[in-house]
PDB file of N, CA and C in Angstrom:
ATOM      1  N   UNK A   1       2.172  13.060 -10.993  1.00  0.00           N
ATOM      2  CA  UNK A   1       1.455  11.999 -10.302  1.00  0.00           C
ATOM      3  C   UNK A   1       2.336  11.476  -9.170  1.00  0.00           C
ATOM      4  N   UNK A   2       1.705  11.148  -8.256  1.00  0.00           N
ATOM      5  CA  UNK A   2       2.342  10.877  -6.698  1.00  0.00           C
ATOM      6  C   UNK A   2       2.553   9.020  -6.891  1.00  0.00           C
ATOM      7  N   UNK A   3       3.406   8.665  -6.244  1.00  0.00           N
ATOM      8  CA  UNK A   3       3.080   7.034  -5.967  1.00  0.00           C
ATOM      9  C   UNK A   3       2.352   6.253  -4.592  1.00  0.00           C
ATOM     10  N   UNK A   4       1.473   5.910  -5.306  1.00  0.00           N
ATOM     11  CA  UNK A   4       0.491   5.502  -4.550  1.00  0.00           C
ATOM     12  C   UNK A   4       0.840   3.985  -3.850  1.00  0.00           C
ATOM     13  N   UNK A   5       1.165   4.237  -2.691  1.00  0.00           N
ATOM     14  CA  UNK A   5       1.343   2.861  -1.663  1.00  0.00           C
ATOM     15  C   UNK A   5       0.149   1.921  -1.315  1.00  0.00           C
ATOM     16  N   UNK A   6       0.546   0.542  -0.881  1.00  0.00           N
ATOM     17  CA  UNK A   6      -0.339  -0.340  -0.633  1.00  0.00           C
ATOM     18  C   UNK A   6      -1.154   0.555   0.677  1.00  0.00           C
ATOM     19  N   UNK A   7      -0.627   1.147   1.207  1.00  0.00           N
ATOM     20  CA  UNK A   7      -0.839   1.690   2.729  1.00  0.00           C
ATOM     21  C   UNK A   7      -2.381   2.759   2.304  1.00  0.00           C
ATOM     22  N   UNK A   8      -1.924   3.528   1.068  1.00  0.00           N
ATOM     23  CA  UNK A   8      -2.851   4.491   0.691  1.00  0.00           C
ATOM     24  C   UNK A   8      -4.193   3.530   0.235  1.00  0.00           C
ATOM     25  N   UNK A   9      -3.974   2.585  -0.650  1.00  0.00           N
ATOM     26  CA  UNK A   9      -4.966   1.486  -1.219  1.00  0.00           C
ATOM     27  C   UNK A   9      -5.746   1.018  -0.121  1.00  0.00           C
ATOM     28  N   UNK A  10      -5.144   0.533   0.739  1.00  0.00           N
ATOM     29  CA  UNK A  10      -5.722  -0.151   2.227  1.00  0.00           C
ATOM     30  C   UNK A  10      -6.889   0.691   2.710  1.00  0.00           C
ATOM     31  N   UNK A  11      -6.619   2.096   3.249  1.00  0.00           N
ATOM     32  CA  UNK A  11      -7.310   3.328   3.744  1.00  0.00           C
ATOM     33  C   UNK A  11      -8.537   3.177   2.853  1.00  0.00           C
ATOM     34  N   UNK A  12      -8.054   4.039   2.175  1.00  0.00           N
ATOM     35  CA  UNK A  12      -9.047   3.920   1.155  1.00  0.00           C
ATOM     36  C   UNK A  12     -10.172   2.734   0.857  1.00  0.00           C
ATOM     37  N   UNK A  13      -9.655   1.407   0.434  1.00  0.00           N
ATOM     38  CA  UNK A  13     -10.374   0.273   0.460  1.00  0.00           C
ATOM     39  C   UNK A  13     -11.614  -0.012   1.845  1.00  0.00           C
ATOM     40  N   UNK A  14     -10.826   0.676   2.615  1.00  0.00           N
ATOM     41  CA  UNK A  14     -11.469   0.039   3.983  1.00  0.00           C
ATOM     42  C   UNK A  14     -12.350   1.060   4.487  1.00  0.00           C
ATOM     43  N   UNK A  15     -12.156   2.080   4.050  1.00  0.00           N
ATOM     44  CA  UNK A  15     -13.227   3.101   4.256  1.00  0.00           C
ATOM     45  C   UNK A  15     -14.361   2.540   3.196  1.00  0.00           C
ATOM     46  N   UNK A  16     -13.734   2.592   2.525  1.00  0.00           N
ATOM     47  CA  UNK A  16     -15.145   2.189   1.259  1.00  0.00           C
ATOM     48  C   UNK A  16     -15.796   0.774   1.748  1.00  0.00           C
ATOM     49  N   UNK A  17     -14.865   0.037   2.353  1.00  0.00           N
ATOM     50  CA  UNK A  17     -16.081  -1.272   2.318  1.00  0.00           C
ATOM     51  C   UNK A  17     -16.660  -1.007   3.881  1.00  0.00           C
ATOM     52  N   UNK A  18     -16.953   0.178   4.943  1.00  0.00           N
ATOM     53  CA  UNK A  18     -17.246   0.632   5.718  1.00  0.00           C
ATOM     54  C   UNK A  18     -18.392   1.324   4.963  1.00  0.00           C
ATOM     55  N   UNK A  19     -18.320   2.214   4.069  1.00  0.00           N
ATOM     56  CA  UNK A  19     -19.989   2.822   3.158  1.00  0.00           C
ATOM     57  C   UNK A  19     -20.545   1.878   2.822  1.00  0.00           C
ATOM     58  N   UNK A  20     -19.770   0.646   2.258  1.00  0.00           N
ATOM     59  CA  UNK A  20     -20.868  -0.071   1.883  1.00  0.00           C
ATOM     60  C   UNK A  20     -21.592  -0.656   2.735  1.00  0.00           C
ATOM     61  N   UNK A  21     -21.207  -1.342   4.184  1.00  0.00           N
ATOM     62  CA  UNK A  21     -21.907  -2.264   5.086  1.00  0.00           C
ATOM     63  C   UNK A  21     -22.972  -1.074   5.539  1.00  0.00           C
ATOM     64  N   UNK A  22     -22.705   0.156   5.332  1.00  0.00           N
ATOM     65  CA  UNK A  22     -23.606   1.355   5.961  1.00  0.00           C
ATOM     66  C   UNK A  22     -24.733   1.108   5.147  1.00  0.00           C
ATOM     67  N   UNK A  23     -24.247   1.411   4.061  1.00  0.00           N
ATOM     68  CA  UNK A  23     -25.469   1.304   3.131  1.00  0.00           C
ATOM     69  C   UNK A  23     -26.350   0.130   2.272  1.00  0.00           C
ATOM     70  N   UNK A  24     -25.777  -0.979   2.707  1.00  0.00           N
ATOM     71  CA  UNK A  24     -25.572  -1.956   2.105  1.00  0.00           C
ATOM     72  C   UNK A  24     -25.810  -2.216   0.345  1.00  0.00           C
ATOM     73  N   UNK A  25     -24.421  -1.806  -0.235  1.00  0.00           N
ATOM     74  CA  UNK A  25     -24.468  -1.498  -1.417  1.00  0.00           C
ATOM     75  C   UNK A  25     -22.909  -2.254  -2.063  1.00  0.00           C
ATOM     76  N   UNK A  26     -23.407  -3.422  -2.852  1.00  0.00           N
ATOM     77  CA  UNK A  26     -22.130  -3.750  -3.170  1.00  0.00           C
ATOM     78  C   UNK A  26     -21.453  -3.404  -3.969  1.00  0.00           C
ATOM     79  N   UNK A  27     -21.982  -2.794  -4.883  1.00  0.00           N
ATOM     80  CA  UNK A  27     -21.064  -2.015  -5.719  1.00  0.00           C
ATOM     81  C   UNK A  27     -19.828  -1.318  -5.289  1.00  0.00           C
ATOM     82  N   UNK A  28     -20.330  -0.667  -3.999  1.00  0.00           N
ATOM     83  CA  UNK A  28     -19.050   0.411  -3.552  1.00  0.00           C
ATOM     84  C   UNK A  28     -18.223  -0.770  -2.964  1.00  0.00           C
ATOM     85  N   UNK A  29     -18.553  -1.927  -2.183  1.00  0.00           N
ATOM     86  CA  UNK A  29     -17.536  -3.315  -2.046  1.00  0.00           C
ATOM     87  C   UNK A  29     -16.590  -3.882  -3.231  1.00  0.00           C
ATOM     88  N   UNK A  30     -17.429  -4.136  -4.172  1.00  0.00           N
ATOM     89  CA  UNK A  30     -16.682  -3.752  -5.560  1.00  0.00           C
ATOM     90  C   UNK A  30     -15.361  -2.795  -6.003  1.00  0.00           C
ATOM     91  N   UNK A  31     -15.286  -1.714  -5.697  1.00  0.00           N
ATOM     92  CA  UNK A  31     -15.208  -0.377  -5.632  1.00  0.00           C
ATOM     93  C   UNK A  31     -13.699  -1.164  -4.802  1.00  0.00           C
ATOM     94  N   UNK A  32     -13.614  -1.098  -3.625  1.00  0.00           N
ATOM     95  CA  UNK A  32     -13.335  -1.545  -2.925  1.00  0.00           C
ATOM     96  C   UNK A  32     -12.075  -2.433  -2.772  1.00  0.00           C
ATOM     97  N   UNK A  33     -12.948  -3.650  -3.663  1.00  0.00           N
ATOM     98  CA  UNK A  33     -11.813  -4.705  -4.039  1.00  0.00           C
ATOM     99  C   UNK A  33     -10.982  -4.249  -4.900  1.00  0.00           C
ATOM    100  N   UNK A  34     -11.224  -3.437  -5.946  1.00  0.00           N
ATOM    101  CA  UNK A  34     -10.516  -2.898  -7.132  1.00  0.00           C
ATOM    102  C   UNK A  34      -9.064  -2.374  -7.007  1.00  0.00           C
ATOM    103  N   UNK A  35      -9.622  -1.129  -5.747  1.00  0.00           N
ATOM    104  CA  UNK A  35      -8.483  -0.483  -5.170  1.00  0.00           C
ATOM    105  C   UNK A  35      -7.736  -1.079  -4.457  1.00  0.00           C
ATOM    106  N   UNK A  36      -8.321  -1.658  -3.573  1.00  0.00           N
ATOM    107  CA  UNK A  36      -7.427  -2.775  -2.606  1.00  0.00           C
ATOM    108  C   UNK A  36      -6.479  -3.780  -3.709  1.00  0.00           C
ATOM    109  N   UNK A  37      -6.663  -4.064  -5.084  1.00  0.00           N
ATOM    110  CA  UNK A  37      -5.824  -5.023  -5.632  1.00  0.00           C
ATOM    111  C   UNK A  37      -5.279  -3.744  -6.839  1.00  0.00           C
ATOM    112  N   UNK A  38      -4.550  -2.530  -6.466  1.00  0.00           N
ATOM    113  CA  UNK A  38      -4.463  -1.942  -7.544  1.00  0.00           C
ATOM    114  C   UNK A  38      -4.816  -1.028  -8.761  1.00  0.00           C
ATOM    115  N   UNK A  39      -6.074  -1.504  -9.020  1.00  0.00           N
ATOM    116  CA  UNK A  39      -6.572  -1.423 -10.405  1.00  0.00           C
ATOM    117  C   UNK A  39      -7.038  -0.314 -10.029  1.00  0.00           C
ATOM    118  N   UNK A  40      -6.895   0.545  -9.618  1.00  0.00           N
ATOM    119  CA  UNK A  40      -7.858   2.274  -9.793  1.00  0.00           C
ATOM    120  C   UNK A  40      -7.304   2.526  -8.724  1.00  0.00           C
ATOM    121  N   UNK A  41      -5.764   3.019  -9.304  1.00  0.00           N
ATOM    122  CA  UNK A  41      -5.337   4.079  -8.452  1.00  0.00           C
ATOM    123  C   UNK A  41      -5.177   5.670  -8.607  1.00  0.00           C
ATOM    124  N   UNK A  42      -6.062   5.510  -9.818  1.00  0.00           N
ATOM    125  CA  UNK A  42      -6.539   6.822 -10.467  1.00  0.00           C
ATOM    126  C   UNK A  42      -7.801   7.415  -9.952  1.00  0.00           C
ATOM    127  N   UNK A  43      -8.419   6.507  -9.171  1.00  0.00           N
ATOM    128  CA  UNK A  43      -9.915   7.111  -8.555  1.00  0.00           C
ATOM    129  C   UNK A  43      -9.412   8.400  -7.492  1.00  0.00           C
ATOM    130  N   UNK A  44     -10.074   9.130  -7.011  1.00  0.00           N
ATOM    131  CA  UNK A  44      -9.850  10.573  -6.847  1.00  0.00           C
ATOM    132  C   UNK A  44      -9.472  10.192  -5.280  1.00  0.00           C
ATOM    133  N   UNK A  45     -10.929   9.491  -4.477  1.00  0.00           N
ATOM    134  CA  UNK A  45     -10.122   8.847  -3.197  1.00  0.00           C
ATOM    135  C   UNK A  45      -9.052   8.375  -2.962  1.00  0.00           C
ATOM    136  N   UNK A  46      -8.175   7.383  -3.775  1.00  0.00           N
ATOM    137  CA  UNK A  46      -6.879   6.925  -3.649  1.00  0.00           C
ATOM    138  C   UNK A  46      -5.846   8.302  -3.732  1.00  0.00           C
ATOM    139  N   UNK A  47      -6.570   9.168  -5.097  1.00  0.00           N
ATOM    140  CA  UNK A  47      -5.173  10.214  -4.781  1.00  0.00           C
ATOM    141  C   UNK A  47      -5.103  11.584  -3.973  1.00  0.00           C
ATOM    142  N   UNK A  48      -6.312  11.851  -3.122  1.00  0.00           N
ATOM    143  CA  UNK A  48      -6.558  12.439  -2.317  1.00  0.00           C
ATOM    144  C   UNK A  48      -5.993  12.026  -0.869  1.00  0.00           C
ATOM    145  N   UNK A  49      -6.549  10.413  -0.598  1.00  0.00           N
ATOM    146  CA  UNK A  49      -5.317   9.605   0.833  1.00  0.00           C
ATOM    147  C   UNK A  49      -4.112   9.905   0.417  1.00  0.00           C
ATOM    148  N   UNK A  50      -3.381   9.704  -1.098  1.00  0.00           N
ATOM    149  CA  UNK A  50      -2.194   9.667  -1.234  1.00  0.00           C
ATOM    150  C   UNK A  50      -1.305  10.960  -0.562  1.00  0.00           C
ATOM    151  N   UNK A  51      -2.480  12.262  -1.560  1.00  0.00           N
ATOM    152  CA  UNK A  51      -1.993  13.728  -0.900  1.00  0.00           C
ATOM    153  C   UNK A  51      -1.704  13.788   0.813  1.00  0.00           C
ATOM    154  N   UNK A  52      -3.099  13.399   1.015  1.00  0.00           N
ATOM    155  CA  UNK A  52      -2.739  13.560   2.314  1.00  0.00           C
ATOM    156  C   UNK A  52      -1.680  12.841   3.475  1.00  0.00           C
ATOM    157  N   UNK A  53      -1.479  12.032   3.223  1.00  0.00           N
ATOM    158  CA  UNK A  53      -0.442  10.988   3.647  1.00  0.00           C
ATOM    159  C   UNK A  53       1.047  11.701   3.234  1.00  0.00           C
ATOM    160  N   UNK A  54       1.262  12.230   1.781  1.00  0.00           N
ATOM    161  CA  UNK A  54       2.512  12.816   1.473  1.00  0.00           C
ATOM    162  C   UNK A  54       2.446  14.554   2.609  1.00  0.00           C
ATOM    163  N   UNK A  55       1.457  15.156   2.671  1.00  0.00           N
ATOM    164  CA  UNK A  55       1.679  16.229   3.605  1.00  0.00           C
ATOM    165  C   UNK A  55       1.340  16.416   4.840  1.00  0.00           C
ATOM    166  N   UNK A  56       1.539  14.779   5.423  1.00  0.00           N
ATOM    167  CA  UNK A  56       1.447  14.381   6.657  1.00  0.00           C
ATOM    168  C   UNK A  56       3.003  14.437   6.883  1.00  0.00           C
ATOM    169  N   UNK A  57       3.917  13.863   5.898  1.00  0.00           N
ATOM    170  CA  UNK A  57       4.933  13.364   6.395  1.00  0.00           C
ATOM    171  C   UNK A  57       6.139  14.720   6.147  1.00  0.00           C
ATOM    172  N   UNK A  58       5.387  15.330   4.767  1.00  0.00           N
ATOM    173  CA  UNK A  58       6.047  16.711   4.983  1.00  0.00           C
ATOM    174  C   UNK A  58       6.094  17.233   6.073  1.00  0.00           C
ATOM    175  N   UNK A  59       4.819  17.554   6.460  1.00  0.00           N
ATOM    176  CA  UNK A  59       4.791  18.515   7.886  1.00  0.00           C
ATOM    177  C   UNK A  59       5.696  18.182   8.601  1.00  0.00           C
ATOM    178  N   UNK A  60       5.732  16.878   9.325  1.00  0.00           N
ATOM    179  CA  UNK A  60       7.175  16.083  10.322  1.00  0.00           C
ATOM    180  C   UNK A  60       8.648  16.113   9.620  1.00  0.00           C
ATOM    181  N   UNK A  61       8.865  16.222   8.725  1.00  0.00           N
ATOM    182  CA  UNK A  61       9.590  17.010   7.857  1.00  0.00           C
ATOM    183  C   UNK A  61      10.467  17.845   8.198  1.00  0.00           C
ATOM    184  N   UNK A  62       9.508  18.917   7.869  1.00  0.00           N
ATOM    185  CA  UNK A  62       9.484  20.548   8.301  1.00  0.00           C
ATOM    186  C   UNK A  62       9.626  20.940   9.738  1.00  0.00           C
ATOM    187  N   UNK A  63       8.829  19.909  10.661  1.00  0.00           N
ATOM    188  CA  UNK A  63       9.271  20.014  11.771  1.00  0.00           C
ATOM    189  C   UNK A  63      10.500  19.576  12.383  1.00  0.00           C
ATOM    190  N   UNK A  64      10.893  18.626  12.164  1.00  0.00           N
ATOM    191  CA  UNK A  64      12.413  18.003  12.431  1.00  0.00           C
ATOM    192  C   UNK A  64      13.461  19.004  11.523  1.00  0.00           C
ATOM    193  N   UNK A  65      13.320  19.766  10.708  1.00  0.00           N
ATOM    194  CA  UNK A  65      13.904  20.626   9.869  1.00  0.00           C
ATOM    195  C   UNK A  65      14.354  22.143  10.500  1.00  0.00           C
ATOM    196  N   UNK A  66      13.194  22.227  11.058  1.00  0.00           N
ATOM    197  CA  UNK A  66      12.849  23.457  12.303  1.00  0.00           C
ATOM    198  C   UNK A  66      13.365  22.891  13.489  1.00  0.00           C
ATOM    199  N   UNK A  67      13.505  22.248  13.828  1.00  0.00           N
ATOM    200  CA  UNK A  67      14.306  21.591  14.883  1.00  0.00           C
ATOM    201  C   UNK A  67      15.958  22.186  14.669  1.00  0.00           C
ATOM    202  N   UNK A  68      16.221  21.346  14.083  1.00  0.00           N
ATOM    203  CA  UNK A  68      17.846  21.529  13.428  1.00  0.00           C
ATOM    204  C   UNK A  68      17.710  23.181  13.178  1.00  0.00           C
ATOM    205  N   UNK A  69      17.511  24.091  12.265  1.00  0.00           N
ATOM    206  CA  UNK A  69      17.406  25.190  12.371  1.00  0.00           C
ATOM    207  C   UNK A  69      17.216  25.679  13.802  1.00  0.00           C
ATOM    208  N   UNK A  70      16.660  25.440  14.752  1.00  0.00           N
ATOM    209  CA  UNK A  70      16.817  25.857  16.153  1.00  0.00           C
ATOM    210  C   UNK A  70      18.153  25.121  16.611  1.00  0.00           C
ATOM    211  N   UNK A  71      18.609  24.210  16.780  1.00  0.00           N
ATOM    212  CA  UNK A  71      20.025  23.646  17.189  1.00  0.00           C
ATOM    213  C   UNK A  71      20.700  24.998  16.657  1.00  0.00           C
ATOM    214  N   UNK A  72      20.512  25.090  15.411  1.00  0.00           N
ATOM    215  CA  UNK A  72      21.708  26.034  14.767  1.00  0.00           C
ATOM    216  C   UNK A  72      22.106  27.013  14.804  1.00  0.00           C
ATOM    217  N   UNK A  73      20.964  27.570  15.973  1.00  0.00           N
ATOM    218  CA  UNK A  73      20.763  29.033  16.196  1.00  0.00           C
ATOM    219  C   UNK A  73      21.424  29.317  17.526  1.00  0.00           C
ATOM    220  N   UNK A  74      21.448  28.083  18.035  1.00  0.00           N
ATOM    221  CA  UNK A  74      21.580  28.296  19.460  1.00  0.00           C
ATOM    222  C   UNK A  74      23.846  28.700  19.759  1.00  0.00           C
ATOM    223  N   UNK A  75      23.366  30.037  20.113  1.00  0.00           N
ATOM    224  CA  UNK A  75      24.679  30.724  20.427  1.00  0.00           C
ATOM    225  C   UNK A  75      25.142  30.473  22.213  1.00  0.00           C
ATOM    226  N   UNK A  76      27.079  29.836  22.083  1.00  0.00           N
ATOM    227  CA  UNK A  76      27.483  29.419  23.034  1.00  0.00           C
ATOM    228  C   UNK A  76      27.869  30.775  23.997  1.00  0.00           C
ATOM    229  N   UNK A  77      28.155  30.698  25.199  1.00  0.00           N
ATOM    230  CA  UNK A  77      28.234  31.900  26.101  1.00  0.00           C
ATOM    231  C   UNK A  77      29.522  31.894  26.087  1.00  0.00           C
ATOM    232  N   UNK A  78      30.316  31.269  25.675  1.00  0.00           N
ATOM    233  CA  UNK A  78      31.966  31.811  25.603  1.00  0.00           C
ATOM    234  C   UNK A  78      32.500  32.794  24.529  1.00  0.00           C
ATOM    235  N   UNK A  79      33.129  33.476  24.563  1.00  0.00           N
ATOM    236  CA  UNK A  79      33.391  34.426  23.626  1.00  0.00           C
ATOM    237  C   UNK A  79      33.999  33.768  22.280  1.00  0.00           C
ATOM    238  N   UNK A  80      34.686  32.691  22.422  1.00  0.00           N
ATOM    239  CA  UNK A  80      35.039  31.600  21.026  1.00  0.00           C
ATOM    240  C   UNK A  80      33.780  30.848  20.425  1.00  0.00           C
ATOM    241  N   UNK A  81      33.974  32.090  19.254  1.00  0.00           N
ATOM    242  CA  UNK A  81      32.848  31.466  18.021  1.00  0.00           C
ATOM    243  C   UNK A  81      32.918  30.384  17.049  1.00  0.00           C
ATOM    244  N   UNK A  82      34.151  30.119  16.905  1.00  0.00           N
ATOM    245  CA  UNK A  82      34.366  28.844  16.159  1.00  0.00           C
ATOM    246  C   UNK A  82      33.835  27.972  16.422  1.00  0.00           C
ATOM    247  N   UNK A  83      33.110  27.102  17.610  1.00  0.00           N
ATOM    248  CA  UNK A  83      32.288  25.927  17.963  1.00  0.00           C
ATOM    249  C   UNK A  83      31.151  26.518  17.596  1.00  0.00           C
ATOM    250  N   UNK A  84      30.695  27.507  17.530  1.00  0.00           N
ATOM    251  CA  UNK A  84      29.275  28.198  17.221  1.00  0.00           C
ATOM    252  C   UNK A  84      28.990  27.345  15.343  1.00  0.00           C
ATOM    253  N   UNK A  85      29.756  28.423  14.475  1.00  0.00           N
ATOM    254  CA  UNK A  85      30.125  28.518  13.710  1.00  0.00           C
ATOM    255  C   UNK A  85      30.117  26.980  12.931  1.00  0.00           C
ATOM    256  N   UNK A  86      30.527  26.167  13.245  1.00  0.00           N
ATOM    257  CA  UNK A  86      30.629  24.594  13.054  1.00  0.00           C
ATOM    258  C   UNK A  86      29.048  24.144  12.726  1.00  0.00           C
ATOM    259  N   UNK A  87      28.560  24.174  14.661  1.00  0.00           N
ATOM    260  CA  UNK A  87      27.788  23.621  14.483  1.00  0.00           C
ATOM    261  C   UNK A  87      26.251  24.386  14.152  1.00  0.00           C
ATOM    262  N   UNK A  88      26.404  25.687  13.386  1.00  0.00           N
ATOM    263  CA  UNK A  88      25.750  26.614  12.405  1.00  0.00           C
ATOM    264  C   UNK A  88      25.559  25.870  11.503  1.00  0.00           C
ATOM    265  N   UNK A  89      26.792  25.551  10.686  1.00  0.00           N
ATOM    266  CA  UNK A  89      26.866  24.921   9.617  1.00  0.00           C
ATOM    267  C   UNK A  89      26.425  23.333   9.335  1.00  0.00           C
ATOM    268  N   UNK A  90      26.824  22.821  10.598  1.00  0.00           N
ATOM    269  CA  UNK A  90      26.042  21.289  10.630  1.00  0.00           C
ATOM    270  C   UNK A  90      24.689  21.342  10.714  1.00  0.00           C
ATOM    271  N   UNK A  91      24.115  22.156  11.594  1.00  0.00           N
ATOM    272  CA  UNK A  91      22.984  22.284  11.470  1.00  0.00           C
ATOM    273  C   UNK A  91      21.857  22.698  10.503  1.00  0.00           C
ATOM    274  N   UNK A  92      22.498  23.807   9.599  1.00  0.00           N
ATOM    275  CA  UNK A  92      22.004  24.185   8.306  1.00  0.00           C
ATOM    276  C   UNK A  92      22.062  23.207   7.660  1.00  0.00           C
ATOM    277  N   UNK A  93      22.995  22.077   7.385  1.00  0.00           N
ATOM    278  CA  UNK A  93      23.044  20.807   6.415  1.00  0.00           C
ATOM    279  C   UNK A  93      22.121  19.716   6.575  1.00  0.00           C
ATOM    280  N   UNK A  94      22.236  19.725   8.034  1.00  0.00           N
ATOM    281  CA  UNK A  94      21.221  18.883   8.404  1.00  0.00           C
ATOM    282  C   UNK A  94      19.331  18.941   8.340  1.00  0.00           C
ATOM    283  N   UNK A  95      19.701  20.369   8.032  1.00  0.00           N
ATOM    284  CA  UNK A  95      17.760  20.727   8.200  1.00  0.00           C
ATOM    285  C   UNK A  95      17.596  20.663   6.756  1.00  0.00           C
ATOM    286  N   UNK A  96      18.681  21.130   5.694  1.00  0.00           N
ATOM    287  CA  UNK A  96      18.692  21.295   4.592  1.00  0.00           C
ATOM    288  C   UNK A  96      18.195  19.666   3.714  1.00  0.00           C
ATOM    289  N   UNK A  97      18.922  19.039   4.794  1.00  0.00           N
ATOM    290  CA  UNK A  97      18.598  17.102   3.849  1.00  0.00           C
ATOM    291  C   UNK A  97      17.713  16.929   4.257  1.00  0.00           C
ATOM    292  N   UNK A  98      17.336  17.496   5.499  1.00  0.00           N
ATOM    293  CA  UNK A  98      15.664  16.872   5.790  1.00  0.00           C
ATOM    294  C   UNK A  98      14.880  17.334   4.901  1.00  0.00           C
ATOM    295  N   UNK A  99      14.652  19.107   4.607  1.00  0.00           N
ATOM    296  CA  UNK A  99      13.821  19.400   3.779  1.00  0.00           C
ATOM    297  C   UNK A  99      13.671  18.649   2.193  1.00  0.00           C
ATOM    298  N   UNK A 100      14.900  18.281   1.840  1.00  0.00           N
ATOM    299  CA  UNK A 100      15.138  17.309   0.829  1.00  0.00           C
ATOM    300  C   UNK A 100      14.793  16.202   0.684  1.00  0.00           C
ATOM    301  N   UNK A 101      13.949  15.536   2.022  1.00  0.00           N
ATOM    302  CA  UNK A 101      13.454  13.839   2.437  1.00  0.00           C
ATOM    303  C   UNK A 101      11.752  14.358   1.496  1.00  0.00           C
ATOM    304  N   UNK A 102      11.601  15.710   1.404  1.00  0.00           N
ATOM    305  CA  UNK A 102      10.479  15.663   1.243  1.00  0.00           C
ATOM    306  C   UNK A 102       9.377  15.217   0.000  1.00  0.00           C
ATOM    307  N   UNK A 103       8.392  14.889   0.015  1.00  0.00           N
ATOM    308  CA  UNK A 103       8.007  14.727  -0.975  1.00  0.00           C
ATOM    309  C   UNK A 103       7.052  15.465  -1.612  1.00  0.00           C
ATOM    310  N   UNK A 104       6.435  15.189  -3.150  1.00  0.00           N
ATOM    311  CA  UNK A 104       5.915  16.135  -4.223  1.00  0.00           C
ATOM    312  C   UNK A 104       4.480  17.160  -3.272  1.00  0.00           C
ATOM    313  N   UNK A 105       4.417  18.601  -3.507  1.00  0.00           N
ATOM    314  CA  UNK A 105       3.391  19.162  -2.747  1.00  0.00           C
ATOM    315  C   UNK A 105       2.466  19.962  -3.670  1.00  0.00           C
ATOM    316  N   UNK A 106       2.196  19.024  -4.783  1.00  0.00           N
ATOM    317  CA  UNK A 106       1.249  19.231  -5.576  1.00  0.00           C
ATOM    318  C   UNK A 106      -0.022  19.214  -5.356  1.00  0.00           C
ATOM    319  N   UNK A 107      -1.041  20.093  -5.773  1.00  0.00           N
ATOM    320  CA  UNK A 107      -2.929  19.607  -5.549  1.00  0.00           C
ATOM    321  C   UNK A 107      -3.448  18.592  -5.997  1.00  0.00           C
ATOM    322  N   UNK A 108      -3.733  18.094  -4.726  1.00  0.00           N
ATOM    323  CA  UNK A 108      -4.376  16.658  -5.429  1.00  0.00           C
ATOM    324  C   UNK A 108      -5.942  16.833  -6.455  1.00  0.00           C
ATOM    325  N   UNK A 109      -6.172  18.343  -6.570  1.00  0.00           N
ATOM    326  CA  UNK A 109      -7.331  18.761  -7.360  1.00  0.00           C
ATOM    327  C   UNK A 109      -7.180  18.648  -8.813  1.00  0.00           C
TER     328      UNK A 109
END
């Protein structure tokens, strides 16, 4: 199970009390308030925003990760490899903790 932020609750909440003024149906306002204060963060919408929100931030992740992996690649035109070599290695560390910022990439199914 993922942890579900006020941020994910919000989305969620506010989409739902958007169906309801559509439809005018208070139940789903109901619905609504629930999530917005917590209480059903087990409903499938909350952990579906959640997913998606966690492999939003993966992706930027992965990209700043791929970044650094390109720094690391990049070979100097002087024949002394030792500055290469360094910052090979800084760079591998560095893409390496990013990939490590990441979070759970489980199905939210």
């Amino acid at each position: 199970m993922v942890e579900v932020t006020q941020e994910d609750r919000l989305l969620v909440a506010d989409i739902l009390d958007e169906v309801s003024d559509l439809l005018d149906h208070t139940g789903i306002g109901q619905v609504a308030d629930l999530i917005r204060d917590g209480e059903y963060d087990e409903h499938d919408c909350v952990v579906i925003a959640t997913h998606h929100r966690i492999a939003a931030e993966n992706a930027a992740l992965e990209r700043a990760a791929k970044v650094a992996d390109e720094l690391g690649g990049v070979r100097p035109k002087t024949a002394d490899q030792e500055p290469f070599r360094a910052q090979h290695t800084r760079a591998n560390t560095i893409a390496t903790a990013i990939r490590a910022l990441k979070g759970p990439a489980d199905d939210p199914a």
